[in-house]
N, C-alpha and C. Protein backbone atom coordinates (compact mmCIF):
# COMPACT_ATOMS: atom_id res chain seq x y z
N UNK A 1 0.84 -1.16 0.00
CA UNK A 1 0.00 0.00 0.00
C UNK A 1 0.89 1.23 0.00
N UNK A 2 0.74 2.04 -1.06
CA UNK A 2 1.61 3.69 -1.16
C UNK A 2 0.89 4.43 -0.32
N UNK A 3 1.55 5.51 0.42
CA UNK A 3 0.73 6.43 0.67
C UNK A 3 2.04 7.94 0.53
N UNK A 4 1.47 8.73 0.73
CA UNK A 4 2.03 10.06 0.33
C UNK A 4 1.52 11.27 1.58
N UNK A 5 2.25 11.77 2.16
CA UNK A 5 2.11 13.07 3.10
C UNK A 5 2.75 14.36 2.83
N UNK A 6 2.30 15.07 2.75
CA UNK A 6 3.05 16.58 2.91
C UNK A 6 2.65 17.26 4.48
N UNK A 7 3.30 17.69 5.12
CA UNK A 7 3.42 18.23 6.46
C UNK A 7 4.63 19.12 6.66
N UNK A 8 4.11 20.68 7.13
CA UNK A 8 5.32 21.38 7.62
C UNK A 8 4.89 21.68 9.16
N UNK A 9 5.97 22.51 9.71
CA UNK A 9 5.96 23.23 10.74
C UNK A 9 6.76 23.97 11.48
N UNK A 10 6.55 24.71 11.93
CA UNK A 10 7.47 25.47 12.44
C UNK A 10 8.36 25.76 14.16
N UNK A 11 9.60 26.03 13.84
CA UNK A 11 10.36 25.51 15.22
C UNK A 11 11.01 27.15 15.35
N UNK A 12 10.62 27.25 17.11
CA UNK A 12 11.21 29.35 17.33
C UNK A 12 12.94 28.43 17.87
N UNK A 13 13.15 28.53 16.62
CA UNK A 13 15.27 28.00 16.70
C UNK A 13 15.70 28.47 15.30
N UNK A 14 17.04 29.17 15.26
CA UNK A 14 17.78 29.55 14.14
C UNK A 14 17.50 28.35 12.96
N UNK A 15 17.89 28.90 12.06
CA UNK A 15 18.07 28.07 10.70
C UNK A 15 19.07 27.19 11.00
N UNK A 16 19.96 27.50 11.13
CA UNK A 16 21.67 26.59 11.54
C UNK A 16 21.26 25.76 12.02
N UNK A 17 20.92 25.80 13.60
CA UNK A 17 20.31 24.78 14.60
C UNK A 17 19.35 23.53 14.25
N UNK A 18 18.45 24.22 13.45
CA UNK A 18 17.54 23.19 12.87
C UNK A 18 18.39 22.47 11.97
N UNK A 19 19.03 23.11 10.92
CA UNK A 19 19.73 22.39 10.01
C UNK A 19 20.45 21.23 10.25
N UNK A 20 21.33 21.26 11.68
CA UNK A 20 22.43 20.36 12.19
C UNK A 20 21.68 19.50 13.02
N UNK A 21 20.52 19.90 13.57
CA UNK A 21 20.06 19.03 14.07
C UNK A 21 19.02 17.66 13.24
N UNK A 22 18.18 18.45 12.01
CA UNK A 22 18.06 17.59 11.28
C UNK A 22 18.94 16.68 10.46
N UNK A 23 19.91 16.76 10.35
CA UNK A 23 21.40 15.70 10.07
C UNK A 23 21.77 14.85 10.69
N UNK A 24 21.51 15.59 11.98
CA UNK A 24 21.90 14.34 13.03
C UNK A 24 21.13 12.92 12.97
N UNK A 25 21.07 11.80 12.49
CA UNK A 25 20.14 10.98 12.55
C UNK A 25 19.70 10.24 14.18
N UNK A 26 20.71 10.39 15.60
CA UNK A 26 20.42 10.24 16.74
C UNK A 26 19.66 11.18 17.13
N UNK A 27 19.62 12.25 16.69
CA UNK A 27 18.10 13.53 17.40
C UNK A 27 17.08 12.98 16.34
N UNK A 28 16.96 13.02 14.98
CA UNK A 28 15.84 12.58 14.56
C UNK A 28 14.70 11.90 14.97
N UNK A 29 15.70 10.78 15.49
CA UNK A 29 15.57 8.82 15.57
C UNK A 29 14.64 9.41 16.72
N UNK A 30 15.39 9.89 18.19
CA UNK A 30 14.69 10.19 19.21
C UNK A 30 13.70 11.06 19.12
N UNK A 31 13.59 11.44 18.30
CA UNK A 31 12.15 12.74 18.04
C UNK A 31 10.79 11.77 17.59
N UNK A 32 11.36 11.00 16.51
CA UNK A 32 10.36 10.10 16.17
C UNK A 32 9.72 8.70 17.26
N UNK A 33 8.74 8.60 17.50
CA UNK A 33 8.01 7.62 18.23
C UNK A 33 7.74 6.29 18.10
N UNK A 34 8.78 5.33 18.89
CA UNK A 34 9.08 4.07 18.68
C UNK A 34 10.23 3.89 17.78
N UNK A 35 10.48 4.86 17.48
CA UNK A 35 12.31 4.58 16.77
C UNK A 35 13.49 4.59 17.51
N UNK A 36 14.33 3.71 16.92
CA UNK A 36 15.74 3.60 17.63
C UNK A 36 17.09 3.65 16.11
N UNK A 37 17.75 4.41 16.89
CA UNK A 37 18.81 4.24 16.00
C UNK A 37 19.59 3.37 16.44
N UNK A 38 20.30 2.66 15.87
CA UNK A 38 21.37 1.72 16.52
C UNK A 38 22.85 1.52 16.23
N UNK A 39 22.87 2.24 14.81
CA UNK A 39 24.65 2.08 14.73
C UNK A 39 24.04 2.74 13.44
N UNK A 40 25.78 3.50 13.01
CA UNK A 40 26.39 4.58 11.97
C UNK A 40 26.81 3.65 11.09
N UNK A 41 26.24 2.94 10.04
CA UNK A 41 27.19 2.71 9.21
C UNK A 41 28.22 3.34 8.27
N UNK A 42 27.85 4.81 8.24
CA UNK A 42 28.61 5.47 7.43
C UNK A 42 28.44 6.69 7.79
N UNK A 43 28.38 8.28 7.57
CA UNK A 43 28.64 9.07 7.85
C UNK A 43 27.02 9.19 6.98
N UNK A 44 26.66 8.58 6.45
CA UNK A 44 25.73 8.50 5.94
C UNK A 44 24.35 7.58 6.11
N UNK A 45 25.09 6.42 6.28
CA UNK A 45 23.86 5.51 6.55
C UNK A 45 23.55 4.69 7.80
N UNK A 46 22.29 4.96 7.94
CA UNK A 46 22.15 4.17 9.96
C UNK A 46 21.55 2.92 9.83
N UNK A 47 21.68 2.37 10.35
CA UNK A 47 20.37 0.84 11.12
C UNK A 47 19.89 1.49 12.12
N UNK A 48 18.50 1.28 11.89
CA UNK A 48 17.62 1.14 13.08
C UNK A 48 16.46 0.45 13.03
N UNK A 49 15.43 0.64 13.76
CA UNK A 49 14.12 0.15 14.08
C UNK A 49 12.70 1.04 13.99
N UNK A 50 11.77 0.34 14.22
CA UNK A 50 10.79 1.62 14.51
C UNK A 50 9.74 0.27 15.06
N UNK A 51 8.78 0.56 15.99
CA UNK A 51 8.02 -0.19 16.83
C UNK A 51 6.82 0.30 16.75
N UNK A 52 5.63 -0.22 16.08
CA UNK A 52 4.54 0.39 16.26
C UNK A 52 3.39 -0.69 16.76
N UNK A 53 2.29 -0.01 17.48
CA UNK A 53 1.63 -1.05 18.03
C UNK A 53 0.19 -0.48 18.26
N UNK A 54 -0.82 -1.10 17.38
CA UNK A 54 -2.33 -0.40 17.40
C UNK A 54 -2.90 -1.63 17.16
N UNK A 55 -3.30 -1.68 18.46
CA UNK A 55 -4.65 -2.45 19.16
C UNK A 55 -3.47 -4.14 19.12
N UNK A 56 -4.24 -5.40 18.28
CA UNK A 56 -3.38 -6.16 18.54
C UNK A 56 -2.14 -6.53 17.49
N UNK A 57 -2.14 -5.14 17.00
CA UNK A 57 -1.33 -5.83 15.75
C UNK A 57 0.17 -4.97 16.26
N UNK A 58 1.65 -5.16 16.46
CA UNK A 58 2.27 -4.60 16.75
C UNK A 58 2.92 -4.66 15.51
N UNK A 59 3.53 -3.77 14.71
CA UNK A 59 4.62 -4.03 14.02
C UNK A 59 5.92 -3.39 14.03
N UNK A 60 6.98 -4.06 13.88
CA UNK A 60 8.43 -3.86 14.25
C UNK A 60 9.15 -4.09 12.81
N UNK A 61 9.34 -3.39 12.03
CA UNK A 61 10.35 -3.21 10.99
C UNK A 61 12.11 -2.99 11.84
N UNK A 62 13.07 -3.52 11.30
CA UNK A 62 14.40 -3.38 11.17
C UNK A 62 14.71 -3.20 9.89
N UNK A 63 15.59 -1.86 9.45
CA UNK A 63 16.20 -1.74 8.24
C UNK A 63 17.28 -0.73 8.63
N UNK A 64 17.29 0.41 7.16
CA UNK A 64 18.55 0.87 7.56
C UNK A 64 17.65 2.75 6.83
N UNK A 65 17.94 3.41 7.54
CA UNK A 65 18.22 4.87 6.70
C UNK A 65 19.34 5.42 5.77
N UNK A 66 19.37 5.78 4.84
CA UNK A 66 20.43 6.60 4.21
C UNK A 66 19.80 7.79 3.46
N UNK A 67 20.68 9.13 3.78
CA UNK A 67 20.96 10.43 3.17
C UNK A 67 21.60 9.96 2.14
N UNK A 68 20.22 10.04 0.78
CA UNK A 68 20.73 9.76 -0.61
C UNK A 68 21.15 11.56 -1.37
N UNK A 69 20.51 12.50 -0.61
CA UNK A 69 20.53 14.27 -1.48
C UNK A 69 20.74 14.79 0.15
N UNK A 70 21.80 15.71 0.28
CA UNK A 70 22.44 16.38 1.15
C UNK A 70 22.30 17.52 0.73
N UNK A 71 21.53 18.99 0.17
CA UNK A 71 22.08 20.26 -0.15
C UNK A 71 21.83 21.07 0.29
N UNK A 72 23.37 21.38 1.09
CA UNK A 72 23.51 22.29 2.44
C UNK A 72 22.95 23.74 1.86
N UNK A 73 23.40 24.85 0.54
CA UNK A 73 22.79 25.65 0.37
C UNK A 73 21.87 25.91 0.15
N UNK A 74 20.51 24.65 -0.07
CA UNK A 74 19.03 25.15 -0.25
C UNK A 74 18.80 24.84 1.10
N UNK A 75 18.80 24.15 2.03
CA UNK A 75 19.03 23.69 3.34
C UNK A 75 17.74 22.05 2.72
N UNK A 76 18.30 21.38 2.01
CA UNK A 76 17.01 20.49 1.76
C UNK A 76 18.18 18.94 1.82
N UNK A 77 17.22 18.12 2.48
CA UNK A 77 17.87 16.67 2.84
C UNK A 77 16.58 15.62 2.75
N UNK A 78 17.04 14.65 2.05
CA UNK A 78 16.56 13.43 1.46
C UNK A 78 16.97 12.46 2.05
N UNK A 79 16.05 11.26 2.44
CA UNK A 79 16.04 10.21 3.12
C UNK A 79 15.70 9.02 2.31
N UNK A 80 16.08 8.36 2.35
CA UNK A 80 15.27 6.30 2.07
C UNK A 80 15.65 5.68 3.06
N UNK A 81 14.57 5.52 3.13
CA UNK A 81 14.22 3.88 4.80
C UNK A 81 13.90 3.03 3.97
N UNK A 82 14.38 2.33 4.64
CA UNK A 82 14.11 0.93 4.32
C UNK A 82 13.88 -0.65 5.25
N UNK A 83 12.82 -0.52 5.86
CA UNK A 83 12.70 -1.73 6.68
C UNK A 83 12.09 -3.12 6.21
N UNK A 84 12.18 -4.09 6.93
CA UNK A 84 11.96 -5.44 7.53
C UNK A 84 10.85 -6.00 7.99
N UNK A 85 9.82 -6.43 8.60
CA UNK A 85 9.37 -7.25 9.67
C UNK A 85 9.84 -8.74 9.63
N UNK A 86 10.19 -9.35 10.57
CA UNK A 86 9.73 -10.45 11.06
C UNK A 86 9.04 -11.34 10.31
N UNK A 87 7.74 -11.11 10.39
CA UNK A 87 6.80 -11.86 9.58
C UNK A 87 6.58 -11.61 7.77
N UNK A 88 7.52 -10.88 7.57
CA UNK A 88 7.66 -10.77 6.26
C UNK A 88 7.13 -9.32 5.41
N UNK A 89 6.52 -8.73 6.34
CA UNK A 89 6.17 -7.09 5.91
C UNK A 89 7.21 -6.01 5.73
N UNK A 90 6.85 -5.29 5.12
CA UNK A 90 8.27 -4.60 4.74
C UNK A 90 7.73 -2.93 4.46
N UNK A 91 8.50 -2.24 4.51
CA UNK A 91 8.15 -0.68 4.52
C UNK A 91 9.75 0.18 3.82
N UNK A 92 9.00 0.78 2.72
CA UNK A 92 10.01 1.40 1.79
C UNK A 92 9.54 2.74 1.34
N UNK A 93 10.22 3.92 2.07
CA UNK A 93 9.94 5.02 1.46
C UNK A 93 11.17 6.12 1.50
N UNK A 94 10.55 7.30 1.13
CA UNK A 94 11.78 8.70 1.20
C UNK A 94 10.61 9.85 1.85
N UNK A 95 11.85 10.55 2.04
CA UNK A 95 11.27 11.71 2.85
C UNK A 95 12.55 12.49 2.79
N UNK A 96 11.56 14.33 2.50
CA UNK A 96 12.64 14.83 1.88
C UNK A 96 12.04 16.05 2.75
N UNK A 97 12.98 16.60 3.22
CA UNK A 97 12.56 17.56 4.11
C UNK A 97 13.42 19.36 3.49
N UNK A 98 13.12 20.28 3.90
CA UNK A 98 13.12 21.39 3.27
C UNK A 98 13.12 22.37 4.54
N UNK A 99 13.97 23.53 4.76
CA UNK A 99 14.33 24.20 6.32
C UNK A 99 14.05 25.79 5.48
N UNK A 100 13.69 26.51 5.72
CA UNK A 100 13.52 28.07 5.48
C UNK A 100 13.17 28.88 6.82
N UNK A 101 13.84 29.55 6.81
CA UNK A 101 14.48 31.15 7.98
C UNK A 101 12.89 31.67 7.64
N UNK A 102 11.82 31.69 8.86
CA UNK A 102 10.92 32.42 9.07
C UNK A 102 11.42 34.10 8.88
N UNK A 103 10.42 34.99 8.28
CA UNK A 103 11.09 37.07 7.79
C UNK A 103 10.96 36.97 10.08
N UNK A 104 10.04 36.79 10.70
CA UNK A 104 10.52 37.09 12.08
C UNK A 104 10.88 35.99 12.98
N UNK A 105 11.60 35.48 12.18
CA UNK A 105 12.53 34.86 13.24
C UNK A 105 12.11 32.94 13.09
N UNK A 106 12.59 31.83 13.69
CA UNK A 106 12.46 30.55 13.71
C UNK A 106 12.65 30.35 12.46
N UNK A 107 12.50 29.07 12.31
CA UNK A 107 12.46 28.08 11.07
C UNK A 107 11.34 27.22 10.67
N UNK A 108 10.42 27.32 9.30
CA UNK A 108 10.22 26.15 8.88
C UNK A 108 10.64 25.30 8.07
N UNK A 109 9.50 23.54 8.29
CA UNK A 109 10.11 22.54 8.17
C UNK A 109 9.17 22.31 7.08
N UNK A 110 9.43 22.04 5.82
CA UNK A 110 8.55 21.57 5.07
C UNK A 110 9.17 19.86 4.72
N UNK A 111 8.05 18.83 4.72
CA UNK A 111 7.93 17.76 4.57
C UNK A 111 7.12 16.55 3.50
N UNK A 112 7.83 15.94 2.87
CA UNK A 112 7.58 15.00 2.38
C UNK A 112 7.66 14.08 2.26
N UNK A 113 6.37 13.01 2.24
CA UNK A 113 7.24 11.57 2.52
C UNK A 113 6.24 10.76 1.68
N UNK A 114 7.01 9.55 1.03
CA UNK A 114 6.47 8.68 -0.02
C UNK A 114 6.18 7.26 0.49
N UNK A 115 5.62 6.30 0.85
CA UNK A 115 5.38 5.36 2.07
C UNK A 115 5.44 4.08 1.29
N UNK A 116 6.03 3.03 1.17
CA UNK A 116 5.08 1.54 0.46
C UNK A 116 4.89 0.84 1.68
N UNK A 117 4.00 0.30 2.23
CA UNK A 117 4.25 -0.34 3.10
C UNK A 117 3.03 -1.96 2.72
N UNK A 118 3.78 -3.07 3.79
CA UNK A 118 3.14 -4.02 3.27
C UNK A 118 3.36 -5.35 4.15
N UNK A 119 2.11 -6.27 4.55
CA UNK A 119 2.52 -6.76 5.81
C UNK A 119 1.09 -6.63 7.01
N UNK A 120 1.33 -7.46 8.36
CA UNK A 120 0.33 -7.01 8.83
C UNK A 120 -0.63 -5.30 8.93
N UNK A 121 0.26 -4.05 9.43
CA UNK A 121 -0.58 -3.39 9.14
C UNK A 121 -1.20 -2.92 7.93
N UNK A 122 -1.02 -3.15 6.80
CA UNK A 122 -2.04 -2.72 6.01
C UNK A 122 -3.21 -3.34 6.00
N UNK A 123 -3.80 -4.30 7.29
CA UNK A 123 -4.97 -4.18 7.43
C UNK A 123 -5.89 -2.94 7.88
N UNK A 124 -5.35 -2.10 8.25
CA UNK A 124 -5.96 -0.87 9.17
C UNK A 124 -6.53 -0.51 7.88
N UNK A 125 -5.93 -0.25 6.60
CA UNK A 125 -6.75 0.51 5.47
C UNK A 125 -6.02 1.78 5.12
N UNK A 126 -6.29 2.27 4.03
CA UNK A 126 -5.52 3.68 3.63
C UNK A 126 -5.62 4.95 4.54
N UNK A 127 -6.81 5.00 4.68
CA UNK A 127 -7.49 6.19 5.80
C UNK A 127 -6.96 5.91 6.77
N UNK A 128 -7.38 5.17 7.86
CA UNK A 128 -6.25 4.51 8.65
C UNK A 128 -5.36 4.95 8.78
N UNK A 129 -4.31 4.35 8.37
CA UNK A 129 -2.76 4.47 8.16
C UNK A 129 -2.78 5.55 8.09
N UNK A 130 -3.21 6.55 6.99
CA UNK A 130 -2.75 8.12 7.10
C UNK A 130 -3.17 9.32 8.04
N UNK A 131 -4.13 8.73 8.54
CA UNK A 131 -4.81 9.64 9.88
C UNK A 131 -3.88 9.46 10.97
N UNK A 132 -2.95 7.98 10.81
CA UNK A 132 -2.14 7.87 12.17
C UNK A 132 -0.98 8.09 12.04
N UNK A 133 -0.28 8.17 10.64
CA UNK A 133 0.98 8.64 10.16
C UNK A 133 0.91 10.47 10.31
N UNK A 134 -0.55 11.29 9.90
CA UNK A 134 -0.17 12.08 9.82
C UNK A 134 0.08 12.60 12.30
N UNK A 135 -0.38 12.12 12.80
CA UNK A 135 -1.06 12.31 14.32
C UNK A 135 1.04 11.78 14.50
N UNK A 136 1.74 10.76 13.77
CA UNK A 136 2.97 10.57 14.43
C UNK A 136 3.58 11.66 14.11
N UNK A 137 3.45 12.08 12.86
CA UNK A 137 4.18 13.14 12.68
C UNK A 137 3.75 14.55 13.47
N UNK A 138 2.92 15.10 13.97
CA UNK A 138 2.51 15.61 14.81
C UNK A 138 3.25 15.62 16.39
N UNK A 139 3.60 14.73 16.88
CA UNK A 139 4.06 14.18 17.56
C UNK A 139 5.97 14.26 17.36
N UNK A 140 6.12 14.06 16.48
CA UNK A 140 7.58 14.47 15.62
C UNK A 140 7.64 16.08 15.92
N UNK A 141 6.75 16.28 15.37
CA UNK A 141 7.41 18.12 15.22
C UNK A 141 6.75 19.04 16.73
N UNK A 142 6.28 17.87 17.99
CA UNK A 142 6.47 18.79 18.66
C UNK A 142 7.80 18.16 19.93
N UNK A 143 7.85 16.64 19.61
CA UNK A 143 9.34 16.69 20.12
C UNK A 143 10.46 17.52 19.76
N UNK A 144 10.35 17.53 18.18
CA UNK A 144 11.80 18.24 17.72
C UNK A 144 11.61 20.15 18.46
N UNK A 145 10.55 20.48 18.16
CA UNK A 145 10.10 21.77 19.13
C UNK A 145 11.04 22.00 20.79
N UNK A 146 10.43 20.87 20.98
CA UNK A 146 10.57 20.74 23.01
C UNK A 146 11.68 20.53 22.85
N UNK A 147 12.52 19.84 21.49
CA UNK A 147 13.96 19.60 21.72
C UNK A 147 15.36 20.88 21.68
N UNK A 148 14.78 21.41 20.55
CA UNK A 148 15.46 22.62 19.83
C UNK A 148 14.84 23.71 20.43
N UNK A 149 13.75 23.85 20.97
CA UNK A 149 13.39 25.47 21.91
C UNK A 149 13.55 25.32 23.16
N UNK A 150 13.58 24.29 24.24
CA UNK A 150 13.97 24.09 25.29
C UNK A 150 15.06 23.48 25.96
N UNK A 151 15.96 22.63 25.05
CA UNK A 151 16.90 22.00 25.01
C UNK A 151 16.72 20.64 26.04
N UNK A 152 15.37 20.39 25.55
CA UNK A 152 14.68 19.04 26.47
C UNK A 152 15.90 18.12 26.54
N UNK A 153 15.90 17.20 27.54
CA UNK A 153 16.48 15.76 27.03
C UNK A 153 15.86 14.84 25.93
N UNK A 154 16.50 14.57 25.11
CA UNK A 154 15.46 13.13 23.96
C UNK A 154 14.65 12.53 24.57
N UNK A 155 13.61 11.90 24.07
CA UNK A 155 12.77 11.00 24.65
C UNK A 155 13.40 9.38 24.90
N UNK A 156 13.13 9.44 25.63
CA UNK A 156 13.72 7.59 25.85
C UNK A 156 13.09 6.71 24.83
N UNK A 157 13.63 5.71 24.85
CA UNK A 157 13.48 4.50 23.90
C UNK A 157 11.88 4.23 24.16
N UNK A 158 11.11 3.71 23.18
CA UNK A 158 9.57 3.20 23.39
C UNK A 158 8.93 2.70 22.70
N UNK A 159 8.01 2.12 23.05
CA UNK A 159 7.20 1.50 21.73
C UNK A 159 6.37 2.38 21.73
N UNK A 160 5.99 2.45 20.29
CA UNK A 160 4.46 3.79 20.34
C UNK A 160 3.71 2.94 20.27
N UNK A 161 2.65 3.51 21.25
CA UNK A 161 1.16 3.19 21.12
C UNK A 161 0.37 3.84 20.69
N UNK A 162 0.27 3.06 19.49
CA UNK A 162 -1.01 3.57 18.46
C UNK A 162 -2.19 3.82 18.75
N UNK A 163 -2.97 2.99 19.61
CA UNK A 163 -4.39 2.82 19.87
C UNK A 163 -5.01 3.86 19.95
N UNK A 164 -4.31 5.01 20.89
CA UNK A 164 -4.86 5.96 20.98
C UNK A 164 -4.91 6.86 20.40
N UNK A 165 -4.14 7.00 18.87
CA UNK A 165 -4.01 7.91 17.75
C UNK A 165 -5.07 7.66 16.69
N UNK A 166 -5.02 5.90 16.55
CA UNK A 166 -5.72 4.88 15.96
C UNK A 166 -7.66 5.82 16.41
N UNK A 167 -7.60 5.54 17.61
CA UNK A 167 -9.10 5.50 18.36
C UNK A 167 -9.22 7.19 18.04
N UNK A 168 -8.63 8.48 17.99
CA UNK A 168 -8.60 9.75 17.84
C UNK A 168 -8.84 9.90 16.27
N UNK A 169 -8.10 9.27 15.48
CA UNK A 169 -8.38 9.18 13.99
C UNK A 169 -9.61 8.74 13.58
N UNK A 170 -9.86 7.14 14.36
CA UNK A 170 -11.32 6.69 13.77
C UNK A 170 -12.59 7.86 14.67
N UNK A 171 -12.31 8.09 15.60
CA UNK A 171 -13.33 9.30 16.07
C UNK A 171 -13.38 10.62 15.01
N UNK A 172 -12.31 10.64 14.84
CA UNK A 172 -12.26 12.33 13.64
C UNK A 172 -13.27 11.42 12.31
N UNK A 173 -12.88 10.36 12.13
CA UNK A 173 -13.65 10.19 10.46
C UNK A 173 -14.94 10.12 10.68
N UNK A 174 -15.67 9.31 11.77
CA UNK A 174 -17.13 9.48 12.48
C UNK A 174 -17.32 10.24 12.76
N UNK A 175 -16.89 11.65 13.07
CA UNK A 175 -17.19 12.72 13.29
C UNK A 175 -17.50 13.52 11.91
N UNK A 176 -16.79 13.55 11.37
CA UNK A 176 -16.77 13.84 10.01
C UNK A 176 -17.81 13.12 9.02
N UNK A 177 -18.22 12.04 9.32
CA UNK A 177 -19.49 11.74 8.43
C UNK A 177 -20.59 12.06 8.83
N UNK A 178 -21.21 11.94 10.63
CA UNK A 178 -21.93 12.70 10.90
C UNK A 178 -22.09 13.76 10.37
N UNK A 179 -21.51 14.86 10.05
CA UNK A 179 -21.53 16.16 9.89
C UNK A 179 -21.75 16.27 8.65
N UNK A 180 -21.12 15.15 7.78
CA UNK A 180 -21.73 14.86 6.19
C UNK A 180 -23.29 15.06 6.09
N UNK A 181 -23.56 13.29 6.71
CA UNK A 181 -25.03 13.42 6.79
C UNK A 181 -25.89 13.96 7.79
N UNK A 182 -25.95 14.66 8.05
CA UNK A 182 -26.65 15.84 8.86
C UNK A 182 -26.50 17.06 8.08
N UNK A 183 -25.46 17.34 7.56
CA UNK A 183 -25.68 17.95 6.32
C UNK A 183 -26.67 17.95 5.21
N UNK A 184 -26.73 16.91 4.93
CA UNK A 184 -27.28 16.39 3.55
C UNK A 184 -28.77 16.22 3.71
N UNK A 185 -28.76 15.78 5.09
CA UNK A 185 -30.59 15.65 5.97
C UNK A 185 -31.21 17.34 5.86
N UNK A 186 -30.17 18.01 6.11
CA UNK A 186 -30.66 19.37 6.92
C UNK A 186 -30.72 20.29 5.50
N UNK A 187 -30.86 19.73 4.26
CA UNK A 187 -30.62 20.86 3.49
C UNK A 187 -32.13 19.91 2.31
């Protein structure tokens, strides 16, 4: 199953700061929910993990990240993941992220990411999946926030629990059809 996101946002931290910190793939890793980095293979490419878990289906990909487009003067950096499961599911995408100097001050983050994924969760469904991909990333940009405006400590190692992004998503789409048809009644 493909799926596709665009998501920005914005962080009150210099351009620089954001820049070096998005490079870093150990601040990333820890920003993101249920990820682990685990070793540098290159100055470029990492192993890690990512742990996700909604309702009874947990899934755990192992693969590797690599910075395939580095260009420090547009401030724009390109990613391919590439994971694993266990049971034979597998998850292959890029994500290409984009940094611009707010006219008063901070930085935004503009985001893109291209998804295949395949394996137990693509039972959840397209909607699904992207209501809870977009709620992680949410979650992403206000760690990297708490990280780079307060100089938080990283978040510790974890499994994310979905359920409750899962259960917030399927409430937003029931909410949202109500309002369809009650619409459609009321007119």
């Amino acid at each position: 199953m493909a799926i596709a996101l665009a998501e920005s946002f914005e962080v009150a931290a210099a351009l620089e700061d954001v820049w070096r910190f998005m490079l870093d793939p150990r601040s990333v890793a820890a920003c993101l929910p249920g990820a682990t980095m685990e070793e540098a293979l290159d100055d470029r490419t990492f192993r890690g993990s990512v742990k996700l878990r909604v309702g009874a289906i947990t899934a755990s990909y192992r693969g590797q990240v690599r910075l395939v487009r580095v260009d420090e003067s547009a401030r724009e950096v390109e990613m391919l993941a590439e994971g694993r499961e266990p049971g034979g599911g597998s998850a292959l995408g890029t994500v290409s992220s984009r940094l611009r100097a707010r006219p008063g001050g901070g930085t935004e983050v503009q985001t893109e990411a291209s998804i295949d994924l395949s394996g137990r969760i693509v039972q959840l469904g397209r909607g699904m999946i992207e209501g809870v991909a977009r709620q992680l990333f949410a979650e992403f940009a206000a760690r990297v926030r708490a990280q780079l405006e307060a100089a938080a400590p990283p978040p510790r190692e974890e499994t994310l629990r979905v359920l409750p992004l899962l259960l917030r998503t399927a409430w937003q789409r029931i909410a949202a059809l109500f309002r369809a048809l009650l619409g459609r009644t009321g007119a």
